[in-house]
PDB file of N, CA and C in Angstrom:
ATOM      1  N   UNK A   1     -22.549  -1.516  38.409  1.00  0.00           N
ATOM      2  CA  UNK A   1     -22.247  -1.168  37.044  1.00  0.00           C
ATOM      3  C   UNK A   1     -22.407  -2.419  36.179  1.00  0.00           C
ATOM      4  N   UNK A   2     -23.523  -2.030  35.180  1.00  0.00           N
ATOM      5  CA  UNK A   2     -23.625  -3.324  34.640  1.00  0.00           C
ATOM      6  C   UNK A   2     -22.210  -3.420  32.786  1.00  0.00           C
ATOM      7  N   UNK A   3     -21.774  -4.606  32.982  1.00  0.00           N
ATOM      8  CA  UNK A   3     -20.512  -4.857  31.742  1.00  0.00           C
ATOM      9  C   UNK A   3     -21.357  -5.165  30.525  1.00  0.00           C
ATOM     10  N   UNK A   4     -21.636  -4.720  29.265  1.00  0.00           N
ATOM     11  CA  UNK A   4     -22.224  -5.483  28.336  1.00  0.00           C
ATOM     12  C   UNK A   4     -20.803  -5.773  27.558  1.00  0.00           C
ATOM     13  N   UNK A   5     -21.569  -6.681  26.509  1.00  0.00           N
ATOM     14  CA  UNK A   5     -21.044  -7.499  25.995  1.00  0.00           C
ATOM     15  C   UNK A   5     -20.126  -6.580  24.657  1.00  0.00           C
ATOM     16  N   UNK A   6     -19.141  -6.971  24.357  1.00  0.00           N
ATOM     17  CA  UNK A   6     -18.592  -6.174  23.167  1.00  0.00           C
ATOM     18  C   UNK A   6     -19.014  -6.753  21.853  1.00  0.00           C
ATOM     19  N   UNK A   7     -19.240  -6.210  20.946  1.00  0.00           N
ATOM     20  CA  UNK A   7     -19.706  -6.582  19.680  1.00  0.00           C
ATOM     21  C   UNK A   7     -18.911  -5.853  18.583  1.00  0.00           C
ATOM     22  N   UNK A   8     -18.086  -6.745  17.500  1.00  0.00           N
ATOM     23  CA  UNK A   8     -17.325  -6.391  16.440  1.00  0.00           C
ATOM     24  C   UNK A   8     -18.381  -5.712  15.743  1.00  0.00           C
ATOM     25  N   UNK A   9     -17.813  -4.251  15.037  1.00  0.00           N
ATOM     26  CA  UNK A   9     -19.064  -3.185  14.020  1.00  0.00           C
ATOM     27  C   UNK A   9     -19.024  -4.166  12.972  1.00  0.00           C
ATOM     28  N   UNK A  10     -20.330  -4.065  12.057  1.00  0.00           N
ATOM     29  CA  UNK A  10     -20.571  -4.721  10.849  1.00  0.00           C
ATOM     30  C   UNK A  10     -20.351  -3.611   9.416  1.00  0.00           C
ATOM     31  N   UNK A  11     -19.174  -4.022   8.739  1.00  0.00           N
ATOM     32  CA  UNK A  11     -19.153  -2.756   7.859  1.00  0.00           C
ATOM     33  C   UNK A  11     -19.608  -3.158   6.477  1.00  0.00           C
ATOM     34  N   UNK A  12     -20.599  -2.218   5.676  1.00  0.00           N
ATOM     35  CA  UNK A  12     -20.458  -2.998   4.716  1.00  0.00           C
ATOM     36  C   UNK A  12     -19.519  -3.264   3.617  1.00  0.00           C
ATOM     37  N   UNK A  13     -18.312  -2.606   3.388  1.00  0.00           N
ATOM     38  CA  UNK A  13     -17.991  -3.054   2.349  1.00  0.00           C
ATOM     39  C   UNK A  13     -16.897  -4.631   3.065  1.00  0.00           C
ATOM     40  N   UNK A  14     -17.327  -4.549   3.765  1.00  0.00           N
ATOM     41  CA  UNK A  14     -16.661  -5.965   4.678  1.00  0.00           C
ATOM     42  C   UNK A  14     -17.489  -7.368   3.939  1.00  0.00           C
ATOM     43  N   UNK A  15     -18.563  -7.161   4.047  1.00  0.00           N
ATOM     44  CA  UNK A  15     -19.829  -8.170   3.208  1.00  0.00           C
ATOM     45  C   UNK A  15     -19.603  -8.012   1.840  1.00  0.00           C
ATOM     46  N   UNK A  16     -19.526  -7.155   1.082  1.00  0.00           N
ATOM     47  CA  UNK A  16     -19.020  -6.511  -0.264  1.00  0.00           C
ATOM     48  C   UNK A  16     -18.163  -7.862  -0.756  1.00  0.00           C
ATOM     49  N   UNK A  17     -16.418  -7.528   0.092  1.00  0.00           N
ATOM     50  CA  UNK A  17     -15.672  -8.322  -0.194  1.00  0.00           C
ATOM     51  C   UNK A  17     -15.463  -9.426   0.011  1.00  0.00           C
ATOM     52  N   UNK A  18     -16.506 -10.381   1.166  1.00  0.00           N
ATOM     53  CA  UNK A  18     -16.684 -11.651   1.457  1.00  0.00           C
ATOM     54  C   UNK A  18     -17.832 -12.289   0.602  1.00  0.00           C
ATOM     55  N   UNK A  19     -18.492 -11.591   0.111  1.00  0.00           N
ATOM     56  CA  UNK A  19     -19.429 -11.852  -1.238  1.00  0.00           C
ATOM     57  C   UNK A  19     -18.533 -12.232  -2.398  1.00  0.00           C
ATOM     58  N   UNK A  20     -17.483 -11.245  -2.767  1.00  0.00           N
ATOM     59  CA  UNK A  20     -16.743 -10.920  -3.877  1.00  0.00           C
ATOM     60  C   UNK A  20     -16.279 -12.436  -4.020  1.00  0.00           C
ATOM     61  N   UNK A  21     -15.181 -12.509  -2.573  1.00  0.00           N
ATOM     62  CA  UNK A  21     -14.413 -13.835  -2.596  1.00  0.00           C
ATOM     63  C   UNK A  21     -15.044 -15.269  -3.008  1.00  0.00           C
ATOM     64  N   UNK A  22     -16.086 -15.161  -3.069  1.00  0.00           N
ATOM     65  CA  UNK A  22     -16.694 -16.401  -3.348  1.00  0.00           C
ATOM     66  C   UNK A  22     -16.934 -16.413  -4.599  1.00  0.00           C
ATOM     67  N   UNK A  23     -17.368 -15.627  -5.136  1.00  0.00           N
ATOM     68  CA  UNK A  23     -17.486 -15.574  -6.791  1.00  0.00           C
ATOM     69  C   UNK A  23     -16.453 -15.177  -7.895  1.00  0.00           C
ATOM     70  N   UNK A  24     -15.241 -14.679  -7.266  1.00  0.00           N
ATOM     71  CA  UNK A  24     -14.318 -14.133  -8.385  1.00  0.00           C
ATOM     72  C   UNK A  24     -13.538 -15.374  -8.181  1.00  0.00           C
ATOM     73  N   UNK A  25     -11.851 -15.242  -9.225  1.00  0.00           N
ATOM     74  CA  UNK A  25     -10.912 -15.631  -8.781  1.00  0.00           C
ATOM     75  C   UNK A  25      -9.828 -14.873  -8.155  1.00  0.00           C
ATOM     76  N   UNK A  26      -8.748 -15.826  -7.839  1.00  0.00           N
ATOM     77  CA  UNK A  26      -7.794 -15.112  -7.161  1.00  0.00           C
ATOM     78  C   UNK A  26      -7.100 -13.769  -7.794  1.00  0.00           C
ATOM     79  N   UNK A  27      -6.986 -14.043  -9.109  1.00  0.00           N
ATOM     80  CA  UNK A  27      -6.460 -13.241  -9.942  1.00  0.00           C
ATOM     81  C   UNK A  27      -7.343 -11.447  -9.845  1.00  0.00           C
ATOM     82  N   UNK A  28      -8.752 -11.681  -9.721  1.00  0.00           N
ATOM     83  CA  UNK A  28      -9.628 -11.068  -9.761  1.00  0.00           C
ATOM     84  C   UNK A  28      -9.762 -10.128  -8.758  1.00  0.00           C
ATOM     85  N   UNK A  29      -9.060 -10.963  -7.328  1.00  0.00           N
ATOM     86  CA  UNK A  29      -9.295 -10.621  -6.309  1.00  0.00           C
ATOM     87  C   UNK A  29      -7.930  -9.683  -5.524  1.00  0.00           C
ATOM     88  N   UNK A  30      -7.048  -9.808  -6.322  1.00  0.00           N
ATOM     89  CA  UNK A  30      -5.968  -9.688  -6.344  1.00  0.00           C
ATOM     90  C   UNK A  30      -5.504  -8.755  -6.948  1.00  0.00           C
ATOM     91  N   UNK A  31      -6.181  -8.247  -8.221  1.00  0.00           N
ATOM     92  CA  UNK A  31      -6.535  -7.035  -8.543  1.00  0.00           C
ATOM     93  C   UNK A  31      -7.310  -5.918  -8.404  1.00  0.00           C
ATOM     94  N   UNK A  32      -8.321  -5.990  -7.692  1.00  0.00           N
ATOM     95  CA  UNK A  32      -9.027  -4.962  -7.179  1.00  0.00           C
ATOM     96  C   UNK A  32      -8.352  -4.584  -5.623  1.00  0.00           C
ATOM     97  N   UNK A  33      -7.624  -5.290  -5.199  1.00  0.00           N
ATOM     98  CA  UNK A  33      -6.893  -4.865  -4.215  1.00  0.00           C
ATOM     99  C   UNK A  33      -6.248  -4.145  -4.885  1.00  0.00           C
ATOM    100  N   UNK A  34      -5.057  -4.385  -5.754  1.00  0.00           N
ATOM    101  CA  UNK A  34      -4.219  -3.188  -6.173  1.00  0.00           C
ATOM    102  C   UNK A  34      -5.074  -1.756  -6.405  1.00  0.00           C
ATOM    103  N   UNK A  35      -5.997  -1.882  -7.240  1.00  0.00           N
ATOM    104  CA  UNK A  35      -6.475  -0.775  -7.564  1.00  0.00           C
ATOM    105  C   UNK A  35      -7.111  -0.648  -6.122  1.00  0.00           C
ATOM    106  N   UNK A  36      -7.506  -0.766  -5.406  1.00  0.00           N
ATOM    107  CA  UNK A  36      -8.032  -0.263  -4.213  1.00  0.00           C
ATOM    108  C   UNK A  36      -7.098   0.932  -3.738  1.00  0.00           C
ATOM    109  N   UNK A  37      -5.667   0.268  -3.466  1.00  0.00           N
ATOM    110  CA  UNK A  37      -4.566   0.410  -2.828  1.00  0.00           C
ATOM    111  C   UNK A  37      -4.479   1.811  -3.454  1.00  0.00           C
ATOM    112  N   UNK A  38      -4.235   1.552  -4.744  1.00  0.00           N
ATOM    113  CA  UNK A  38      -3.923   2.830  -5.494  1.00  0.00           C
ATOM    114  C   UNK A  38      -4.805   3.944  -5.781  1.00  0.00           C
ATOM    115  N   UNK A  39      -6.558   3.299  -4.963  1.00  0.00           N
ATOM    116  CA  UNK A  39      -6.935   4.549  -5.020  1.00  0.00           C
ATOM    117  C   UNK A  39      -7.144   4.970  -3.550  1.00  0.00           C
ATOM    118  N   UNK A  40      -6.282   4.545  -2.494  1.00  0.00           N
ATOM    119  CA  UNK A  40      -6.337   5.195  -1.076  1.00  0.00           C
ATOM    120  C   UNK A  40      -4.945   5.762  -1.364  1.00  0.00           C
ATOM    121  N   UNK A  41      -3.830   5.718  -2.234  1.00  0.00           N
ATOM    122  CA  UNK A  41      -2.788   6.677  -2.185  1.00  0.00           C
ATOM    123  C   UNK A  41      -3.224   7.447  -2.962  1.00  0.00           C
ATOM    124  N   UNK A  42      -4.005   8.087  -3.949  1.00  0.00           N
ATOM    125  CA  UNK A  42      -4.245   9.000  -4.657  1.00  0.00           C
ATOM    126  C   UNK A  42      -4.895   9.874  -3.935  1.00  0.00           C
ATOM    127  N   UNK A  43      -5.867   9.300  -2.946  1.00  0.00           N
ATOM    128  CA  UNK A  43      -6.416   9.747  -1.868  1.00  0.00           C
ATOM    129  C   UNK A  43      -6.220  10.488  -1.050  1.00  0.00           C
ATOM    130  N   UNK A  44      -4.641  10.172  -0.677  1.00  0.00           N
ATOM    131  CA  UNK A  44      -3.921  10.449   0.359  1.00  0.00           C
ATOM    132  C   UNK A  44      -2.993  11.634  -0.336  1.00  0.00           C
ATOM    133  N   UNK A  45      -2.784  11.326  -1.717  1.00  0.00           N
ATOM    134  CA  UNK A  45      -1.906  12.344  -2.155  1.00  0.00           C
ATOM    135  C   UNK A  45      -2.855  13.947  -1.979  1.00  0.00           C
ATOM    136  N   UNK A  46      -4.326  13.909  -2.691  1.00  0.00           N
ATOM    137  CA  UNK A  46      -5.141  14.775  -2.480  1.00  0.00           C
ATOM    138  C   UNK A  46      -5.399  15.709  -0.963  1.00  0.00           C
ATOM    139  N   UNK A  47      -5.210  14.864   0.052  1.00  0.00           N
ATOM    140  CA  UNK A  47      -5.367  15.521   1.330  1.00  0.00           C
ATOM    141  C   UNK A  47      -4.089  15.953   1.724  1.00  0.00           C
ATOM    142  N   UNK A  48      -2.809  15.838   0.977  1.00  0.00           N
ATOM    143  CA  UNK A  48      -1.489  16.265   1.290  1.00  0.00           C
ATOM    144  C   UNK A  48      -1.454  17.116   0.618  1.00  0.00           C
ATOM    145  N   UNK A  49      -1.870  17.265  -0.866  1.00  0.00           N
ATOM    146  CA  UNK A  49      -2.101  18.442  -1.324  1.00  0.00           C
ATOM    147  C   UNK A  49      -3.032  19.982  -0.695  1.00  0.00           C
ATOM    148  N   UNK A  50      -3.777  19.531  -0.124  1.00  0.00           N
ATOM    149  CA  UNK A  50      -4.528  20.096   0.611  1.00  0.00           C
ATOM    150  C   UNK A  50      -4.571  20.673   2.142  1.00  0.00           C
ATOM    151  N   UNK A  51      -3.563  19.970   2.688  1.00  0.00           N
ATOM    152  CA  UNK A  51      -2.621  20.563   3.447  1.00  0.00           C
ATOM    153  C   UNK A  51      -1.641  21.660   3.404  1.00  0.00           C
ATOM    154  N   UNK A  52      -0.822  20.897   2.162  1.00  0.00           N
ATOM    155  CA  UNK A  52       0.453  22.089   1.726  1.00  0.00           C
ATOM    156  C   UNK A  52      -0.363  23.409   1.197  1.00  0.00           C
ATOM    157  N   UNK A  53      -1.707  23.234   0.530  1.00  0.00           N
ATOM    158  CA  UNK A  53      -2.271  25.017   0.574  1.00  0.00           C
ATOM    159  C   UNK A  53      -3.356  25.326   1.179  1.00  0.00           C
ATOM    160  N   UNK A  54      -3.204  24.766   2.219  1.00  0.00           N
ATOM    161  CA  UNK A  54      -3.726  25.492   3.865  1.00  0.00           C
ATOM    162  C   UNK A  54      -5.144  25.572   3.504  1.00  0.00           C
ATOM    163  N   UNK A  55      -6.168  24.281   2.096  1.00  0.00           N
ATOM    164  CA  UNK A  55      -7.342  24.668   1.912  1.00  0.00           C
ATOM    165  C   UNK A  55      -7.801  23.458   3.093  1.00  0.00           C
ATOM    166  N   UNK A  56      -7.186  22.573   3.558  1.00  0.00           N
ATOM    167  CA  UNK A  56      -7.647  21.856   5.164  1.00  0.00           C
ATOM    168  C   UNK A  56      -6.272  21.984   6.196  1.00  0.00           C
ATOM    169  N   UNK A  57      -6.945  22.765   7.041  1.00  0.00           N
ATOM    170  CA  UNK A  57      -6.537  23.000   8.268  1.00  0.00           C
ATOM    171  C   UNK A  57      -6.110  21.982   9.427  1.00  0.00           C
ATOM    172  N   UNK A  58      -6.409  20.685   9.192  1.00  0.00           N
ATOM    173  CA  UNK A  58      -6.612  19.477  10.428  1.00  0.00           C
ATOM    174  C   UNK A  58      -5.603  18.967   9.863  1.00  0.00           C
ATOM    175  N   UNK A  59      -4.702  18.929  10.433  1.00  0.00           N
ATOM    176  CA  UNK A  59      -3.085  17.805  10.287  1.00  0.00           C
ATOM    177  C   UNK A  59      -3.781  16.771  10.496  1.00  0.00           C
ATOM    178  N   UNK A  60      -4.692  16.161  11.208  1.00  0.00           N
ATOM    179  CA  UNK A  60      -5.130  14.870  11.862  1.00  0.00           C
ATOM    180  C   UNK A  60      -5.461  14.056  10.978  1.00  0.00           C
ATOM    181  N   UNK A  61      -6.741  14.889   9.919  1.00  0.00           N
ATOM    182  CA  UNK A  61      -7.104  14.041   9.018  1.00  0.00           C
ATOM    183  C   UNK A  61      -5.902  13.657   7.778  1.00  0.00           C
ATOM    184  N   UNK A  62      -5.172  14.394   7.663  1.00  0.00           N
ATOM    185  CA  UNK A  62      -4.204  14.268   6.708  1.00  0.00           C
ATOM    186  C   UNK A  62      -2.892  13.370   7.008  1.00  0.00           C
ATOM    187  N   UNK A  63      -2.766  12.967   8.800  1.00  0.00           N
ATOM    188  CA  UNK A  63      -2.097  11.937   8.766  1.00  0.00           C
ATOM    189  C   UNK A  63      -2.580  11.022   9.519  1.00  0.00           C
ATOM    190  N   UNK A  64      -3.764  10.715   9.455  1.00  0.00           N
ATOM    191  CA  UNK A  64      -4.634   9.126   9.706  1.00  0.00           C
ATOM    192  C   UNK A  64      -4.746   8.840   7.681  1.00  0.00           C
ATOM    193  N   UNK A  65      -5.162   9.825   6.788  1.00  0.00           N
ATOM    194  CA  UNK A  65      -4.884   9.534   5.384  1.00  0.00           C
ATOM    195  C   UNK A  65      -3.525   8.351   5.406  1.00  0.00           C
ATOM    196  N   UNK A  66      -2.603   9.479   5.982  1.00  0.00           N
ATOM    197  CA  UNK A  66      -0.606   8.679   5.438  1.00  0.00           C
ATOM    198  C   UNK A  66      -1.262   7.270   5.850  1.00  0.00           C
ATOM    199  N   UNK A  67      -1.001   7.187   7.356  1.00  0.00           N
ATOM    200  CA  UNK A  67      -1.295   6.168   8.180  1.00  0.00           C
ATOM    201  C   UNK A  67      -1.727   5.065   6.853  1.00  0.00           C
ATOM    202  N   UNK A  68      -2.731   5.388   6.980  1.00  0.00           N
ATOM    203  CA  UNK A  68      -3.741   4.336   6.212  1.00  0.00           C
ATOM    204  C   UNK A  68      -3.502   4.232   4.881  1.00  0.00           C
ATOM    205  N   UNK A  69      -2.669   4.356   3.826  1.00  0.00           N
ATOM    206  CA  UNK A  69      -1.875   4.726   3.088  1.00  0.00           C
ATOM    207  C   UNK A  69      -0.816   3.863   3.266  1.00  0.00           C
ATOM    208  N   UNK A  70      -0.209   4.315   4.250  1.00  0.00           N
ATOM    209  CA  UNK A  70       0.933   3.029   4.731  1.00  0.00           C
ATOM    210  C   UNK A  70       0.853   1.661   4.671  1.00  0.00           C
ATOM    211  N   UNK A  71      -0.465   1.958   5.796  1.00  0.00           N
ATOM    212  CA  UNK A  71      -0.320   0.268   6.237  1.00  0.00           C
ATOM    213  C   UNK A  71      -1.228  -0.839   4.801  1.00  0.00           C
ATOM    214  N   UNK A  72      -1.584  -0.012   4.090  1.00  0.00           N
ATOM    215  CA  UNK A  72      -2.580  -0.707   2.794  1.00  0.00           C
ATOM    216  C   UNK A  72      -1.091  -0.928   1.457  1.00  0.00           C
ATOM    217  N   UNK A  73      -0.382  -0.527   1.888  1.00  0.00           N
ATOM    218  CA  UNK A  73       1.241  -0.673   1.275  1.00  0.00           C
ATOM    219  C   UNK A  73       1.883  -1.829   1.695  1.00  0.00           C
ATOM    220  N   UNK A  74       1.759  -1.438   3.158  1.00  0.00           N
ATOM    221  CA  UNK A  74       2.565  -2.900   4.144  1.00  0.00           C
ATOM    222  C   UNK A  74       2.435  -3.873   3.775  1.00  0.00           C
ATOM    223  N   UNK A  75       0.460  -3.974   3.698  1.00  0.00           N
ATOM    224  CA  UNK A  75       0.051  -5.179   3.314  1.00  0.00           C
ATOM    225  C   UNK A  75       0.144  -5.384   2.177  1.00  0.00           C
ATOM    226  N   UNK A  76      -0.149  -4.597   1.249  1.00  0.00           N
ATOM    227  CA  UNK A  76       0.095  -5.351  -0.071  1.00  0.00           C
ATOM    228  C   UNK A  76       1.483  -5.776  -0.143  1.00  0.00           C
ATOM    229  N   UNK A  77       2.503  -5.259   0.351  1.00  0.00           N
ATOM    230  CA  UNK A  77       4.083  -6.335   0.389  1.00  0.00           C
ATOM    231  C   UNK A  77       3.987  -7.575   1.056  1.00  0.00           C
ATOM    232  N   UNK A  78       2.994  -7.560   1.886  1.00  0.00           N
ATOM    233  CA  UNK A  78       3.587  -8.945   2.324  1.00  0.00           C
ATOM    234  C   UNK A  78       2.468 -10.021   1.894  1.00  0.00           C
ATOM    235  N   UNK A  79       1.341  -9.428   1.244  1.00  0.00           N
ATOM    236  CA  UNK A  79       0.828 -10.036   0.562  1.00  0.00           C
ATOM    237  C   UNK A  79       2.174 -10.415  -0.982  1.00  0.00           C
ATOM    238  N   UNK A  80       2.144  -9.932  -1.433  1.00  0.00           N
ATOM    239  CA  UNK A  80       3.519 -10.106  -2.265  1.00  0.00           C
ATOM    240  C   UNK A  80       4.119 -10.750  -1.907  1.00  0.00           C
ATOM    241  N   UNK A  81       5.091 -10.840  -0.839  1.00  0.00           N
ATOM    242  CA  UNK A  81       6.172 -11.827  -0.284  1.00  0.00           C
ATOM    243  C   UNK A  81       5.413 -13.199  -0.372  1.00  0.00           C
ATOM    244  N   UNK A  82       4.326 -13.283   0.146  1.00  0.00           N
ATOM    245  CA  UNK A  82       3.856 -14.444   0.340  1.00  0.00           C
ATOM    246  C   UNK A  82       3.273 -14.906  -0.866  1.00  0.00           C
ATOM    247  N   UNK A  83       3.139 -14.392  -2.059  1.00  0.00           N
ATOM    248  CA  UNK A  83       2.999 -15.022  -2.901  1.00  0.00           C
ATOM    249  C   UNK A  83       4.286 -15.409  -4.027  1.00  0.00           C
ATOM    250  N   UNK A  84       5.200 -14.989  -3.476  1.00  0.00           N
ATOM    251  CA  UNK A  84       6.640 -14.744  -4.342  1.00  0.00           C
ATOM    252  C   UNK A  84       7.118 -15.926  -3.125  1.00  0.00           C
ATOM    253  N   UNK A  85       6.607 -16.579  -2.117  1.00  0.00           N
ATOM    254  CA  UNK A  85       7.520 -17.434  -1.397  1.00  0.00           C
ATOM    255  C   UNK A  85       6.642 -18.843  -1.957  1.00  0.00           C
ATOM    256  N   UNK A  86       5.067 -18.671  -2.440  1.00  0.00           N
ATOM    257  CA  UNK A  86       4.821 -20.015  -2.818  1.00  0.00           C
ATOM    258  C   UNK A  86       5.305 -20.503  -3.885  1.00  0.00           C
ATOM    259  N   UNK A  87       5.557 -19.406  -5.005  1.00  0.00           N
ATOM    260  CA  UNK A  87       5.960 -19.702  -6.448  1.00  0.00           C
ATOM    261  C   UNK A  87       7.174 -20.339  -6.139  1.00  0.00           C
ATOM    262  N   UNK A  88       8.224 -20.127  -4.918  1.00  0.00           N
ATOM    263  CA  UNK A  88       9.500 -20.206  -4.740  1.00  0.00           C
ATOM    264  C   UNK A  88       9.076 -22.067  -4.162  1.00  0.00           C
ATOM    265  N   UNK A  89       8.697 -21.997  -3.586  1.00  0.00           N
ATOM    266  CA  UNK A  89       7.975 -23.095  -3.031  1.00  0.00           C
ATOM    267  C   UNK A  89       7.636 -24.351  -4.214  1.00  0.00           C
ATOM    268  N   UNK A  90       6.729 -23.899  -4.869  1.00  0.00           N
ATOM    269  CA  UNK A  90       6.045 -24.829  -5.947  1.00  0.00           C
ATOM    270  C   UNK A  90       7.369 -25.316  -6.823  1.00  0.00           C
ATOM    271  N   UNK A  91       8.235 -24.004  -7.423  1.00  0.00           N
ATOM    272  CA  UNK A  91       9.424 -24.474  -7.946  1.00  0.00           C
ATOM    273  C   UNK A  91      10.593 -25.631  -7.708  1.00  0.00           C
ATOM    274  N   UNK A  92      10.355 -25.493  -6.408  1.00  0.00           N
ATOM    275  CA  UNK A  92      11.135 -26.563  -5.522  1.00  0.00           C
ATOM    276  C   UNK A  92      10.927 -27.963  -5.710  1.00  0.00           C
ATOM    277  N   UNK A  93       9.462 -28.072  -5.650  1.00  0.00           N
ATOM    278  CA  UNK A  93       8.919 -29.558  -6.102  1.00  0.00           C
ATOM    279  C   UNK A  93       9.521 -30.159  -7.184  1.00  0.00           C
ATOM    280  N   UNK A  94       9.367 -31.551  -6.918  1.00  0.00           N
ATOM    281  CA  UNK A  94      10.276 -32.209  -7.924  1.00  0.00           C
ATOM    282  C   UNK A  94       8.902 -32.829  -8.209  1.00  0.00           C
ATOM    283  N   UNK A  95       8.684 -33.566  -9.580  1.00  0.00           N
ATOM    284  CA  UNK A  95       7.508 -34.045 -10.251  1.00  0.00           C
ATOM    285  C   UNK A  95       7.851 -34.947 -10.183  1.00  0.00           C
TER     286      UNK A  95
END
């Protein structure tokens, strides 16, 4: 049995946003995440809607939606925390 080698998928909007990062600022970058965020819960609200009147049938797809929904929440908090711990940080400095 021959083992090949594993290879990470290449996605594009993966290149998209490593393009992005180089040319925007943080601020920039930092906002299209939110709106990202907020348009995978609107997303998610739509396929819950769509559940509750039985026009999609697959629970599955409707909670890999939550799922992913969630964890694009998670992260944006602790993206948050971590920027609410440098400000806390920088404050500290004495000049």
């Amino acid at each position: 049995m021959k083992i090949e080698s594993l290879q990470l998928p290449v996605f594009p909007e993966n290149k998209a946003v490593n393009e992005k990062k180089a040319t925007g600022s943080f601020v920039e970058i930092l906002k299209e995440s939110i709106n990202k965020a907020s348009e995978i819960e609107k997303e998610t609200d739509k396929e819950i809607q769509r559940l509750a009147t039985m026009e999609g049938k697959d629970i599955h797809t409707t909670m890999i939606a939550v799922e992913r929904a969630d964890m694009t929440f998670q992260l944006m908090m602790q993206i948050r925390n971590k920027i609410i711990n440098a400000y806390e940080e920088i404050m500290r400095m004495q000049v």
